[in-house]
PDB file of N, CA and C in Angstrom:
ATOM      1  N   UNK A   1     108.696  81.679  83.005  1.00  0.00           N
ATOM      2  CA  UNK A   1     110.095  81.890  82.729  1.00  0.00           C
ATOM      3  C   UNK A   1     110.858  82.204  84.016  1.00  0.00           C
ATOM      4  N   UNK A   2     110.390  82.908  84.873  1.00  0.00           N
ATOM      5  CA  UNK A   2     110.860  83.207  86.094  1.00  0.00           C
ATOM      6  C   UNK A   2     110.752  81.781  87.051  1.00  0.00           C
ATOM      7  N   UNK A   3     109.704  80.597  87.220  1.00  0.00           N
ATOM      8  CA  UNK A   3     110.485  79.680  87.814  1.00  0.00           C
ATOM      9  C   UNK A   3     111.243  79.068  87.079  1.00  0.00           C
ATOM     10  N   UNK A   4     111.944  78.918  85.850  1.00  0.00           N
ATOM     11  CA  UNK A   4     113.332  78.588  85.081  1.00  0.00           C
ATOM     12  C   UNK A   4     114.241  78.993  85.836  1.00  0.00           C
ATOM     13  N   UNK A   5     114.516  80.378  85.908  1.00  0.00           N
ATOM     14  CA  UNK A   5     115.303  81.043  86.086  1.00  0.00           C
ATOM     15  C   UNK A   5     115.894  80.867  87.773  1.00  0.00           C
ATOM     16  N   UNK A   6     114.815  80.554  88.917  1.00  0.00           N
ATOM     17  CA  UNK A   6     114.688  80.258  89.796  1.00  0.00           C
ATOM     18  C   UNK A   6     115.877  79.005  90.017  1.00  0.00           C
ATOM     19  N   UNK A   7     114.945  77.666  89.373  1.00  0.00           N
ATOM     20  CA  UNK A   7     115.666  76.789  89.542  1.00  0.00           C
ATOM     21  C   UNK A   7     116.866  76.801  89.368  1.00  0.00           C
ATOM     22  N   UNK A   8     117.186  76.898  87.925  1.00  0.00           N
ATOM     23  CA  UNK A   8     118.488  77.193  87.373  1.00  0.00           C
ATOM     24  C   UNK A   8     119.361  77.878  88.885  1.00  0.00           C
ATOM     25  N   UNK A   9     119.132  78.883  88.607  1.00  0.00           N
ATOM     26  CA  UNK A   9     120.373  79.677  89.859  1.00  0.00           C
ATOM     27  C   UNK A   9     120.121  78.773  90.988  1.00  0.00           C
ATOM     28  N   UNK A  10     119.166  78.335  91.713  1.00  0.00           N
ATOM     29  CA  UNK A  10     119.321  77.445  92.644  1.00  0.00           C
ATOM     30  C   UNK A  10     120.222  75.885  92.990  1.00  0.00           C
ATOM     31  N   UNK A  11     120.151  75.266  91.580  1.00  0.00           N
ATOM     32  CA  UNK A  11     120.851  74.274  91.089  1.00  0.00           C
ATOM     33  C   UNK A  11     122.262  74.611  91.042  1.00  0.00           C
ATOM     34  N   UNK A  12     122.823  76.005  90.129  1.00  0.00           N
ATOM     35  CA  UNK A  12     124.208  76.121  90.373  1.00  0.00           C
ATOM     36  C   UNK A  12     124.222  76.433  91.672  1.00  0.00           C
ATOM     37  N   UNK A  13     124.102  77.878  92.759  1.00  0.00           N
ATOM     38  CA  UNK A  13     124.188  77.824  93.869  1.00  0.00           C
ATOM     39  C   UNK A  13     124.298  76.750  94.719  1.00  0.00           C
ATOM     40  N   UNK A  14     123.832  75.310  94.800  1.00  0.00           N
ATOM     41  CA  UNK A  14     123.823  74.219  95.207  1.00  0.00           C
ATOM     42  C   UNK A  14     125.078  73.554  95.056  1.00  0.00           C
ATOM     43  N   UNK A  15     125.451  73.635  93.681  1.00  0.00           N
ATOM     44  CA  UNK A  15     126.619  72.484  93.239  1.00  0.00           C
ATOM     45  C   UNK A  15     128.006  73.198  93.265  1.00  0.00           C
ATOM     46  N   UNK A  16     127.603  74.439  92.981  1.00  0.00           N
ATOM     47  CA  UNK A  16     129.218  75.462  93.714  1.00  0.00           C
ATOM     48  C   UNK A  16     129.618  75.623  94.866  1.00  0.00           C
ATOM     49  N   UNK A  17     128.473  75.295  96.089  1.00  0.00           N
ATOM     50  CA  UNK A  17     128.805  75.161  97.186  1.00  0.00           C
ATOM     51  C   UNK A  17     128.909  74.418  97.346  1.00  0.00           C
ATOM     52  N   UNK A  18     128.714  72.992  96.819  1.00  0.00           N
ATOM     53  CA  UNK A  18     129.486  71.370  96.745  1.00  0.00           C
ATOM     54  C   UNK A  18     130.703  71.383  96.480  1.00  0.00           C
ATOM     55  N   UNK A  19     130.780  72.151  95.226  1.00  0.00           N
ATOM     56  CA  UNK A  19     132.480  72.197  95.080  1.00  0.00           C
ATOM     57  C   UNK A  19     133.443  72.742  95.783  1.00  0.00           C
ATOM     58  N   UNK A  20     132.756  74.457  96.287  1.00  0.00           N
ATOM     59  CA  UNK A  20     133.583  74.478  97.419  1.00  0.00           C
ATOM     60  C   UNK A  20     133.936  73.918  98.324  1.00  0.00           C
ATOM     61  N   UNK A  21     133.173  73.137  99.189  1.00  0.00           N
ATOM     62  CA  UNK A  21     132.896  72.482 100.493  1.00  0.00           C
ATOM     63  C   UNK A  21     134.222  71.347 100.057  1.00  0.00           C
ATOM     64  N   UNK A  22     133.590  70.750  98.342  1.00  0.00           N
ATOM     65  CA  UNK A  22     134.720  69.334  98.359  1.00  0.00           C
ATOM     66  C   UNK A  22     136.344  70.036  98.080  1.00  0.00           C
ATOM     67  N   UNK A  23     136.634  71.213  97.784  1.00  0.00           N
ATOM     68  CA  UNK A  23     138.146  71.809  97.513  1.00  0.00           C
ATOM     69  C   UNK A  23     138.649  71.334  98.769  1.00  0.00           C
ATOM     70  N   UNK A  24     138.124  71.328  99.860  1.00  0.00           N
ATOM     71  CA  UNK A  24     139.116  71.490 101.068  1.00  0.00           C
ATOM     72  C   UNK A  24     139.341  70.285 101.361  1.00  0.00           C
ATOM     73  N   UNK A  25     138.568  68.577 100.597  1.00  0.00           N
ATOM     74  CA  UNK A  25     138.809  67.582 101.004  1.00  0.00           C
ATOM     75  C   UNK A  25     140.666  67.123 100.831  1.00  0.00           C
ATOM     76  N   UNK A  26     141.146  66.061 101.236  1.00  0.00           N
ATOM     77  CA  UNK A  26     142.030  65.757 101.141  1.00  0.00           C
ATOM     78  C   UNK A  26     142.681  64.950  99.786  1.00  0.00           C
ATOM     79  N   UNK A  27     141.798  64.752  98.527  1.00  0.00           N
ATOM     80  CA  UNK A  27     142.003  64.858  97.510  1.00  0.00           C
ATOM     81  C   UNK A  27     141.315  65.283  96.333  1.00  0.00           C
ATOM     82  N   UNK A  28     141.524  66.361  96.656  1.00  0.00           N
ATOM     83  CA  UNK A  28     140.598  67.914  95.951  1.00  0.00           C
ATOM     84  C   UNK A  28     141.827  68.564  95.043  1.00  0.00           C
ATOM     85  N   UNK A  29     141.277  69.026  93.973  1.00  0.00           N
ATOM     86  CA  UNK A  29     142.161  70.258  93.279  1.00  0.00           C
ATOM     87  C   UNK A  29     141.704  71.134  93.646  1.00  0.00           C
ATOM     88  N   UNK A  30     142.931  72.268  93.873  1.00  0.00           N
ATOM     89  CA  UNK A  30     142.550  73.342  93.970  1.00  0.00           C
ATOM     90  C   UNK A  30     141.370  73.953  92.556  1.00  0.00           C
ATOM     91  N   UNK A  31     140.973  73.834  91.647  1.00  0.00           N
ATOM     92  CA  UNK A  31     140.110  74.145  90.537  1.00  0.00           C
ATOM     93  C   UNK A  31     138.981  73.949  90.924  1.00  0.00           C
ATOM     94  N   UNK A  32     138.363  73.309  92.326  1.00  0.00           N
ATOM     95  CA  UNK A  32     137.436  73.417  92.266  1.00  0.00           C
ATOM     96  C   UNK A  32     136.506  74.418  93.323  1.00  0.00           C
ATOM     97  N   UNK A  33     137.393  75.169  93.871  1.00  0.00           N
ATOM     98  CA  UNK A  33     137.050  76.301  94.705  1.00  0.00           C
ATOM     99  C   UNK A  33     136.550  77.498  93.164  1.00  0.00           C
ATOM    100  N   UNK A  34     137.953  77.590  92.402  1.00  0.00           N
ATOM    101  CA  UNK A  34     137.440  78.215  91.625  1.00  0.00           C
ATOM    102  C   UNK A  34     135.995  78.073  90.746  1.00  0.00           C
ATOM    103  N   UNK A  35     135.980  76.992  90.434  1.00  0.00           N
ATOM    104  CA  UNK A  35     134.333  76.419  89.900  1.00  0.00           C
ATOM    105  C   UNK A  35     133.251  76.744  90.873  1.00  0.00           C
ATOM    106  N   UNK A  36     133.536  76.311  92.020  1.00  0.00           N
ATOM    107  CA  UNK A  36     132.654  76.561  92.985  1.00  0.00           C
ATOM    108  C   UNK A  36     131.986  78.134  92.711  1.00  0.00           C
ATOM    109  N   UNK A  37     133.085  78.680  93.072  1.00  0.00           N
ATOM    110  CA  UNK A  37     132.505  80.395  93.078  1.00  0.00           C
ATOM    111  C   UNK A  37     132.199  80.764  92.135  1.00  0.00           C
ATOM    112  N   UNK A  38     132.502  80.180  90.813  1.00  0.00           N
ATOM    113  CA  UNK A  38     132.200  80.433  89.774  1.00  0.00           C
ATOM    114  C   UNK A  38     130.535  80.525  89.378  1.00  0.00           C
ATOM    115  N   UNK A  39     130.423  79.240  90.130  1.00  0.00           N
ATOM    116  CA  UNK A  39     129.091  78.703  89.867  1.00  0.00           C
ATOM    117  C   UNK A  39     127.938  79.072  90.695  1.00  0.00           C
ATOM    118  N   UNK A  40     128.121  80.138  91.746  1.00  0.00           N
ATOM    119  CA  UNK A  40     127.788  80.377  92.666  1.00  0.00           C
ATOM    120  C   UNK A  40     127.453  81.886  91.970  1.00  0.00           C
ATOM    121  N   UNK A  41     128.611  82.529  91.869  1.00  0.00           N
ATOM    122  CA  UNK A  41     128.342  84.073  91.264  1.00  0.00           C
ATOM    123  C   UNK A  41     126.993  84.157  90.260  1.00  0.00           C
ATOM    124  N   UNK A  42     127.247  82.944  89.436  1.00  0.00           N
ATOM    125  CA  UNK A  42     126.218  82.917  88.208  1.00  0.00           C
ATOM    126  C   UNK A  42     124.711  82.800  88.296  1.00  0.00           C
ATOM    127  N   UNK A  43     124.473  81.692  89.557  1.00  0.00           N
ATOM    128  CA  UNK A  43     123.738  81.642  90.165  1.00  0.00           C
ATOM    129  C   UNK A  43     122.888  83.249  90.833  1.00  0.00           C
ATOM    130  N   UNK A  44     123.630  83.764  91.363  1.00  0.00           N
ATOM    131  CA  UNK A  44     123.195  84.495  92.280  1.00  0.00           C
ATOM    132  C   UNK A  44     123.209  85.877  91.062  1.00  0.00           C
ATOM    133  N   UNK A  45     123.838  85.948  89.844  1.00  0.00           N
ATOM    134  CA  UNK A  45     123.302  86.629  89.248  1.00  0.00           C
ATOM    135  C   UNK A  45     122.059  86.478  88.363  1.00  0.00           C
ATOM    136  N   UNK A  46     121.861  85.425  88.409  1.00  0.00           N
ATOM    137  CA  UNK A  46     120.638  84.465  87.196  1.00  0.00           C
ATOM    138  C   UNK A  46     119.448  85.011  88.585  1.00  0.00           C
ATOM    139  N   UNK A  47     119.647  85.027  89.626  1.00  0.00           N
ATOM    140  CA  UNK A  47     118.654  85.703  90.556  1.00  0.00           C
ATOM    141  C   UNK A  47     118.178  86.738  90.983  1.00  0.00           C
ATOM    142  N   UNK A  48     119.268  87.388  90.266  1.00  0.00           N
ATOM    143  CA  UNK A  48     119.339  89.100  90.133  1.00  0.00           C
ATOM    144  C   UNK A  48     118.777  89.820  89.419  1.00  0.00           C
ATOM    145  N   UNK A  49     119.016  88.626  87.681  1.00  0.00           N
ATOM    146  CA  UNK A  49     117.931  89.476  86.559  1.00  0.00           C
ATOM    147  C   UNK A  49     117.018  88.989  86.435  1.00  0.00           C
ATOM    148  N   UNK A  50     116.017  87.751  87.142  1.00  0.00           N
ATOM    149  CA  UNK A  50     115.123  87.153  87.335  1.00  0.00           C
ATOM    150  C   UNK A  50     114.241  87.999  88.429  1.00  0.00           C
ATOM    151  N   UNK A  51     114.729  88.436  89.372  1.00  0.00           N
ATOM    152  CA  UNK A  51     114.200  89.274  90.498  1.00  0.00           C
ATOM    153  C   UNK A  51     113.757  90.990  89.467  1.00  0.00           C
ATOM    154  N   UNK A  52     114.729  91.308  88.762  1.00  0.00           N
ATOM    155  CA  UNK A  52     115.233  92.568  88.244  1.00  0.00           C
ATOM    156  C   UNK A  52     113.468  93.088  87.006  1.00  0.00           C
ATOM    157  N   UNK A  53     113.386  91.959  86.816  1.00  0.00           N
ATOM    158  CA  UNK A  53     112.443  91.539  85.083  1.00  0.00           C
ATOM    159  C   UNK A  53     110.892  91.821  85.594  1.00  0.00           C
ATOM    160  N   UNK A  54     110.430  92.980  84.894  1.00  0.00           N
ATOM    161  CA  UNK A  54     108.764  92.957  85.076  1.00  0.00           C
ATOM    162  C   UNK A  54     108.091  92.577  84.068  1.00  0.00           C
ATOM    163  N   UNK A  55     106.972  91.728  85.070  1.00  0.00           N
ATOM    164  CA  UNK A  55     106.114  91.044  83.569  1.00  0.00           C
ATOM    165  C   UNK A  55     105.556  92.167  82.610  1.00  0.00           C
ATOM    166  N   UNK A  56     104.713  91.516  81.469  1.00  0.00           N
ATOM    167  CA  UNK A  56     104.595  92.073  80.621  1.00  0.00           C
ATOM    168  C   UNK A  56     102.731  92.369  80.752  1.00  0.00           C
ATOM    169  N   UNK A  57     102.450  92.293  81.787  1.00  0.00           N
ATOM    170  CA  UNK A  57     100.649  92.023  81.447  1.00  0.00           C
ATOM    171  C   UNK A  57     100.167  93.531  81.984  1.00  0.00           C
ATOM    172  N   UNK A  58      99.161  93.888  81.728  1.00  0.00           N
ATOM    173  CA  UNK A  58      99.272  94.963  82.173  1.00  0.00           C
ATOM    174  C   UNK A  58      98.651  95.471  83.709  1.00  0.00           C
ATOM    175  N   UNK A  59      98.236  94.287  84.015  1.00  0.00           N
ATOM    176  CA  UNK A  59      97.978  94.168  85.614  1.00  0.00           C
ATOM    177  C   UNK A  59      99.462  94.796  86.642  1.00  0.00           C
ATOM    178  N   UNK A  60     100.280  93.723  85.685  1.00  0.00           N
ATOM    179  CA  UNK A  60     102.189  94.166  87.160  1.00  0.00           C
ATOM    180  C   UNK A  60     102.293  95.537  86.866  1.00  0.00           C
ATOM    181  N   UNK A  61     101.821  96.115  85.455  1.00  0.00           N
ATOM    182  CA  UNK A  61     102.514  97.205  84.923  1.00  0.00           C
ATOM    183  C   UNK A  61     101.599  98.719  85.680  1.00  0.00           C
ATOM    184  N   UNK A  62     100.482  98.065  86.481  1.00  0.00           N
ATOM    185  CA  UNK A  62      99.690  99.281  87.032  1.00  0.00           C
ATOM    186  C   UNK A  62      98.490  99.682  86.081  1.00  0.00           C
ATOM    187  N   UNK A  63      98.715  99.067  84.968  1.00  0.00           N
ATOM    188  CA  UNK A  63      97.609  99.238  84.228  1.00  0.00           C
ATOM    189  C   UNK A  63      96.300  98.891  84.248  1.00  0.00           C
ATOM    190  N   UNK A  64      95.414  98.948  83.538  1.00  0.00           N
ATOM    191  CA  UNK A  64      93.920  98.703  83.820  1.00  0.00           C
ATOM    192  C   UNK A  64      93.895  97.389  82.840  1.00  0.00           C
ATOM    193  N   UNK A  65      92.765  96.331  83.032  1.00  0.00           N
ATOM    194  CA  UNK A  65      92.565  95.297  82.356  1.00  0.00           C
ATOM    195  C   UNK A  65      91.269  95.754  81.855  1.00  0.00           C
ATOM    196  N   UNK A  66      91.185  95.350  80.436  1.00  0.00           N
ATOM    197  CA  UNK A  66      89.681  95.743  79.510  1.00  0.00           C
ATOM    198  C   UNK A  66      88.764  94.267  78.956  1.00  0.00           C
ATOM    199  N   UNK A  67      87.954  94.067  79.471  1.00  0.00           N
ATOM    200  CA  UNK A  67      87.001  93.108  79.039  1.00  0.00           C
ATOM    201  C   UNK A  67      86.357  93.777  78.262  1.00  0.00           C
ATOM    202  N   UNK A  68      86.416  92.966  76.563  1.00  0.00           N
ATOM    203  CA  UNK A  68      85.117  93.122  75.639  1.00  0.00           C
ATOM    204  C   UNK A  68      84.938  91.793  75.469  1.00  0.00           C
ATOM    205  N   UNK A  69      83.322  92.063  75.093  1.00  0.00           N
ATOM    206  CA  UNK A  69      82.798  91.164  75.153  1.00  0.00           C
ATOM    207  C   UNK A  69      81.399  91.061  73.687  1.00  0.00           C
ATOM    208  N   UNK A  70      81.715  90.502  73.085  1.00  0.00           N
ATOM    209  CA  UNK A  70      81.529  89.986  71.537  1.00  0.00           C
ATOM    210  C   UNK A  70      80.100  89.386  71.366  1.00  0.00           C
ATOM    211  N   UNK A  71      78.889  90.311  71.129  1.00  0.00           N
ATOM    212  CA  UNK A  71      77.699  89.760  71.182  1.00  0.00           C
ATOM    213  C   UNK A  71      77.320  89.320  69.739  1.00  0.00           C
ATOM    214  N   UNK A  72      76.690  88.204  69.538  1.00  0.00           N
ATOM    215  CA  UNK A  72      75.707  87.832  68.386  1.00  0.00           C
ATOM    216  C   UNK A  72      75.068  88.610  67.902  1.00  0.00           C
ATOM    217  N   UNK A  73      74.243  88.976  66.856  1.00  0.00           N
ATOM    218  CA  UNK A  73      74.139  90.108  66.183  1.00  0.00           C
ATOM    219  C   UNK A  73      72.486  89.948  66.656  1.00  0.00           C
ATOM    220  N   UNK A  74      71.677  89.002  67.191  1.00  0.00           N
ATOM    221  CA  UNK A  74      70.916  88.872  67.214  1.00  0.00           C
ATOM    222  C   UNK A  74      70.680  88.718  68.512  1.00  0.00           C
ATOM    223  N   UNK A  75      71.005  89.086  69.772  1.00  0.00           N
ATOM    224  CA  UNK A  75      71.129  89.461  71.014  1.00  0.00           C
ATOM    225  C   UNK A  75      70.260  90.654  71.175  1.00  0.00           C
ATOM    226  N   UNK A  76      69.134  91.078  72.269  1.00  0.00           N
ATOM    227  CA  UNK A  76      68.511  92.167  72.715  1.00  0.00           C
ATOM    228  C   UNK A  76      69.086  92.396  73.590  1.00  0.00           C
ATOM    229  N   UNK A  77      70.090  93.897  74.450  1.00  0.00           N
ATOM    230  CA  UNK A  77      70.527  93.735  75.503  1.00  0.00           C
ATOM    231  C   UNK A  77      69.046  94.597  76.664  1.00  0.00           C
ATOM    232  N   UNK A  78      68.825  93.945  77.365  1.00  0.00           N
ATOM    233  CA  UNK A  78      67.824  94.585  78.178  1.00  0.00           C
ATOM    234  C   UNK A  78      68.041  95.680  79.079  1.00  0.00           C
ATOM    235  N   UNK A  79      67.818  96.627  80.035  1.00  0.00           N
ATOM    236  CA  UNK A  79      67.493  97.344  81.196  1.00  0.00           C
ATOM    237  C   UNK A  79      68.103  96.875  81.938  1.00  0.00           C
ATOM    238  N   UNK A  80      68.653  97.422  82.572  1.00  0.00           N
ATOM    239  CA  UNK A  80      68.973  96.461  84.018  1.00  0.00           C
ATOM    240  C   UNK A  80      68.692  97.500  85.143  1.00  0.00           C
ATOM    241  N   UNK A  81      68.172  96.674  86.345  1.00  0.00           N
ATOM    242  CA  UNK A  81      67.669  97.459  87.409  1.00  0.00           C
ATOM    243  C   UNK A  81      67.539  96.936  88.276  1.00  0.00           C
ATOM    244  N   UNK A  82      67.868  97.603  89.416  1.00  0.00           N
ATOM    245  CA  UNK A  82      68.819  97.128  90.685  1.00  0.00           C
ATOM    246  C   UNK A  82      67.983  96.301  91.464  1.00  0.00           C
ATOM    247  N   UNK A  83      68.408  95.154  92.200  1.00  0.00           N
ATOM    248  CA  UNK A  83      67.245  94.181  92.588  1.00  0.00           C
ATOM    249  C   UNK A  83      66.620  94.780  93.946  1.00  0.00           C
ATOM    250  N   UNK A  84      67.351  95.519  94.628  1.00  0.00           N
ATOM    251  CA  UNK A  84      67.125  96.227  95.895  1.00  0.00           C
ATOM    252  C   UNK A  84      65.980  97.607  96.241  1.00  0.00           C
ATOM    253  N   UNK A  85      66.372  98.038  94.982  1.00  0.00           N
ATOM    254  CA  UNK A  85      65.287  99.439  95.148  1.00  0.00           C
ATOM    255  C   UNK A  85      64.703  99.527  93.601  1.00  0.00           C
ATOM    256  N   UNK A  86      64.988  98.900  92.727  1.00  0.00           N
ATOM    257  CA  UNK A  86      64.765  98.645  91.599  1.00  0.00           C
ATOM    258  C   UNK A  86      65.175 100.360  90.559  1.00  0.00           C
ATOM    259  N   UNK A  87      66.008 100.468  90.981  1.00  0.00           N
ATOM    260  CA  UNK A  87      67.075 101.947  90.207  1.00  0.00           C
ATOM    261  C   UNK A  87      67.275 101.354  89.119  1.00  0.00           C
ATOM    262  N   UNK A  88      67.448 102.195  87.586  1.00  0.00           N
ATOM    263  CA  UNK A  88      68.267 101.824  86.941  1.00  0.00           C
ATOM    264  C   UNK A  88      69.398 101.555  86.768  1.00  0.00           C
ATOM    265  N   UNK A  89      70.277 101.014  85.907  1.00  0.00           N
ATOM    266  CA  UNK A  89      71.317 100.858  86.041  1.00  0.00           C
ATOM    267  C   UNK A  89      72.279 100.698  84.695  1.00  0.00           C
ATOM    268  N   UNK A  90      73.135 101.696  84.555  1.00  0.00           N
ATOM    269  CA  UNK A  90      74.370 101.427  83.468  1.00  0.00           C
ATOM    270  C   UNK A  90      75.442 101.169  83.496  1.00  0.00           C
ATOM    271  N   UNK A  91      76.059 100.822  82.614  1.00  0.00           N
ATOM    272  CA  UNK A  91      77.383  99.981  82.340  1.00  0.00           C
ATOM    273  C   UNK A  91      78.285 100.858  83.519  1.00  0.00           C
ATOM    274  N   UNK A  92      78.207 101.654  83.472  1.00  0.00           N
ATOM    275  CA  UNK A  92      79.369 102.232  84.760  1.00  0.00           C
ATOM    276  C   UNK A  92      79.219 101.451  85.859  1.00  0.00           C
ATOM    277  N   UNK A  93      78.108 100.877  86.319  1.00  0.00           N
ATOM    278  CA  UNK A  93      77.656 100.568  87.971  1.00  0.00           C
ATOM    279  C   UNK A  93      78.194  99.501  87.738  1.00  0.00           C
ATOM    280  N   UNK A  94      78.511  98.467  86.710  1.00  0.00           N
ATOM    281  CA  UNK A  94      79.084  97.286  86.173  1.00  0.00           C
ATOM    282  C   UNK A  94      80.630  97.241  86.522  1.00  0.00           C
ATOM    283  N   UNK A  95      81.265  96.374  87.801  1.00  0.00           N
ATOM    284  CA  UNK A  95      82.329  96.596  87.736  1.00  0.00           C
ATOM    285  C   UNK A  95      83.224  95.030  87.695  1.00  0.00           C
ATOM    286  N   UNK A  96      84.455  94.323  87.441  1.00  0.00           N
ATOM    287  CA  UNK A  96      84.996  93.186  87.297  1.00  0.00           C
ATOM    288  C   UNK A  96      85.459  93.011  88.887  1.00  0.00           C
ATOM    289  N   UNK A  97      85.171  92.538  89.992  1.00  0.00           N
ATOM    290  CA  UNK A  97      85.854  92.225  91.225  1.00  0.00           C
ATOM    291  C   UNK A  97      86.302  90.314  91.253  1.00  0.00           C
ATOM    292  N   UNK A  98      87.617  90.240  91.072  1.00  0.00           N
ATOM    293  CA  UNK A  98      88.214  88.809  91.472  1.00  0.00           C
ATOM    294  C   UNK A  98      87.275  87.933  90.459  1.00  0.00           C
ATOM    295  N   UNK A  99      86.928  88.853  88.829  1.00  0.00           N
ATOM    296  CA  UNK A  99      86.729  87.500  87.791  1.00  0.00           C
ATOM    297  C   UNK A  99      85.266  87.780  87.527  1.00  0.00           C
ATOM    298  N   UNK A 100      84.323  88.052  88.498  1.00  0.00           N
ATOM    299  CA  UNK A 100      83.179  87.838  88.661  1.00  0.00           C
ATOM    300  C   UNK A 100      82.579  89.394  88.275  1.00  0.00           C
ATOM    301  N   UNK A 101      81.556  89.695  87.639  1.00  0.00           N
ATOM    302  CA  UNK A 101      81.023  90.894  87.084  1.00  0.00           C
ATOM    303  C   UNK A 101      80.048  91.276  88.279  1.00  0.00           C
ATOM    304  N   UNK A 102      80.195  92.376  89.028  1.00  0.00           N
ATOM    305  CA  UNK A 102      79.598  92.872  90.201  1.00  0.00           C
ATOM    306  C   UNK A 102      79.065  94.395  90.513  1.00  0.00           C
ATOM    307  N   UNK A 103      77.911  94.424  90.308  1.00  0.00           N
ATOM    308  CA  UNK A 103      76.739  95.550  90.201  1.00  0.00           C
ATOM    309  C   UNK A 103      76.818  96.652  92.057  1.00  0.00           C
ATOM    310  N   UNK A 104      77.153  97.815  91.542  1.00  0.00           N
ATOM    311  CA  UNK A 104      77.085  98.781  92.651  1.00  0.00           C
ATOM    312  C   UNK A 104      76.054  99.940  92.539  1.00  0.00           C
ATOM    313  N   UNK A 105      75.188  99.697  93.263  1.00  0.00           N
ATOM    314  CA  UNK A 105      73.709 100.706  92.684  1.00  0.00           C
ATOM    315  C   UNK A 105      74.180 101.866  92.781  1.00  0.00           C
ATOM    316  N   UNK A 106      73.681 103.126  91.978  1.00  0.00           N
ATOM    317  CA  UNK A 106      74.355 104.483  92.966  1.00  0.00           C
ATOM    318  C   UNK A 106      72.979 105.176  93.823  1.00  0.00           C
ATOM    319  N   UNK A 107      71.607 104.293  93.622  1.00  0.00           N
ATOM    320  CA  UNK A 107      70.954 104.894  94.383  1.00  0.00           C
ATOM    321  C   UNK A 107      70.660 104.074  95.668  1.00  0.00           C
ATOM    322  N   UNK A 108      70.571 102.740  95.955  1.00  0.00           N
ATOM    323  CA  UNK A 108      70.468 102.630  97.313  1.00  0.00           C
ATOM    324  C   UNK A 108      71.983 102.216  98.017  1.00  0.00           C
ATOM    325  N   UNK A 109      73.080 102.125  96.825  1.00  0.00           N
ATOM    326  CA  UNK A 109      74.664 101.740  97.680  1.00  0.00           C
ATOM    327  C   UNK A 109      74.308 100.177  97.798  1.00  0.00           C
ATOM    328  N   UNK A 110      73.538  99.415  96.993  1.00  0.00           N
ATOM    329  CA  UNK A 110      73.944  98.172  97.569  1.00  0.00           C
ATOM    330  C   UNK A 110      74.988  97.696  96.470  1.00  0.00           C
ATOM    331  N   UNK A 111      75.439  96.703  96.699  1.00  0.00           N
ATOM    332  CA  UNK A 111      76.170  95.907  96.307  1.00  0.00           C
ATOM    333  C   UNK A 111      76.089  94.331  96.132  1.00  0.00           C
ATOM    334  N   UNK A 112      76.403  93.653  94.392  1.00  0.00           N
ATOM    335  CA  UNK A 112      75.831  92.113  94.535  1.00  0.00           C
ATOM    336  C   UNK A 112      76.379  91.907  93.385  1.00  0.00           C
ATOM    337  N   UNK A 113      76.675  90.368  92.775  1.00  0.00           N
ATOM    338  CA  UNK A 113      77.313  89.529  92.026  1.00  0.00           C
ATOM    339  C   UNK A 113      75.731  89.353  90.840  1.00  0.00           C
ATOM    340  N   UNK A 114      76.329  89.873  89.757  1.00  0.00           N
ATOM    341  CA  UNK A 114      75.353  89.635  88.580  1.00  0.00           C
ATOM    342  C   UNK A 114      75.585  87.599  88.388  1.00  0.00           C
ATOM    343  N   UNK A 115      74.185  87.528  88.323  1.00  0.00           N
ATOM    344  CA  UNK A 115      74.562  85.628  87.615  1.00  0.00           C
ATOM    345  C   UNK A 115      73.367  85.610  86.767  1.00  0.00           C
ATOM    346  N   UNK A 116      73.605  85.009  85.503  1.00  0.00           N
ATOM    347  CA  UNK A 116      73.206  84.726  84.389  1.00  0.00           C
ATOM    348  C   UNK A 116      71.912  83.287  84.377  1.00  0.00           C
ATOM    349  N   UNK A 117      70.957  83.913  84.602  1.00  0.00           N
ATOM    350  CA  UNK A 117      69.663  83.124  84.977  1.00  0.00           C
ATOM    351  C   UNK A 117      69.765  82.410  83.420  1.00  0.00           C
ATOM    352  N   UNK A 118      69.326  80.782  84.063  1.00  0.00           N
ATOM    353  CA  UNK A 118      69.376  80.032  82.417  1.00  0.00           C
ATOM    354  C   UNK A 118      68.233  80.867  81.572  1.00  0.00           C
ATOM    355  N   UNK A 119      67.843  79.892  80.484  1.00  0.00           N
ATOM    356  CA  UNK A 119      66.990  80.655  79.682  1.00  0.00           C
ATOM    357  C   UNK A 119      65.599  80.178  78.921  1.00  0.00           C
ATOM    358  N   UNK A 120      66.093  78.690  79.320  1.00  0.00           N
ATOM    359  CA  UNK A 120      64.764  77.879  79.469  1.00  0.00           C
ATOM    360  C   UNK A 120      63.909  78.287  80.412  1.00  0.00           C
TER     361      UNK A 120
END
């Protein structure tokens, strides 16, 4: 919605300063200075409440994002334990970085990208 809003004011801003520019030709009405600015103000306010507007997700809003995740009823979830020093490990050490689900041991401090070994 915000590149709408973008264009839009860009498009009038564009064509009000056409009109201004053409008022001063030598067969111009004066009406079109007024249009001009007209179209210009609108513009530059359509950029104002477009700039003004926070999204709605709760990432812009400072908020936290919650992944659940919906197991089959017939799923075993196993142990997990750290590939480095072989520590256990719980859902806390489990963290979301840029999409990807990423394991932080708290006993040797390493750090690594969980990937889902096939199953054949």
């Amino acid at each position: 919605m915000k590149a709408i809003g973008w264009i839009a004011a860009l498009i009038l801003i564009f064509f009000g300063v056409m009109f201004i520019y053409g008022a001063f030709a030598s067969t111009a009405t004066p009406g079109w200075i007024i249009i001009g600015v007209i179209s210009v103000a609108i513009g530059f306010g359509i950029i104002w409440l477009v700039s003004r507007r926070t999204g709605s997700s709760p990432a812009s809003a400072g908020g936290q994002t919650v992944l659940k995740v919906d197991l089959p009823a017939s799923t075993a979830i196993e142990a997990m334990k750290c590939r480095n020093c072989g520590g256990n490990l719980t859902a806390e050490n489990v963290t979301l970085l840029a999409g990807a689900p990423t394991v932080q041991c708290p006993f040797c401090g390493t750090t690594y990208q969980l990937t889902e070994e096939p199953k054949w």
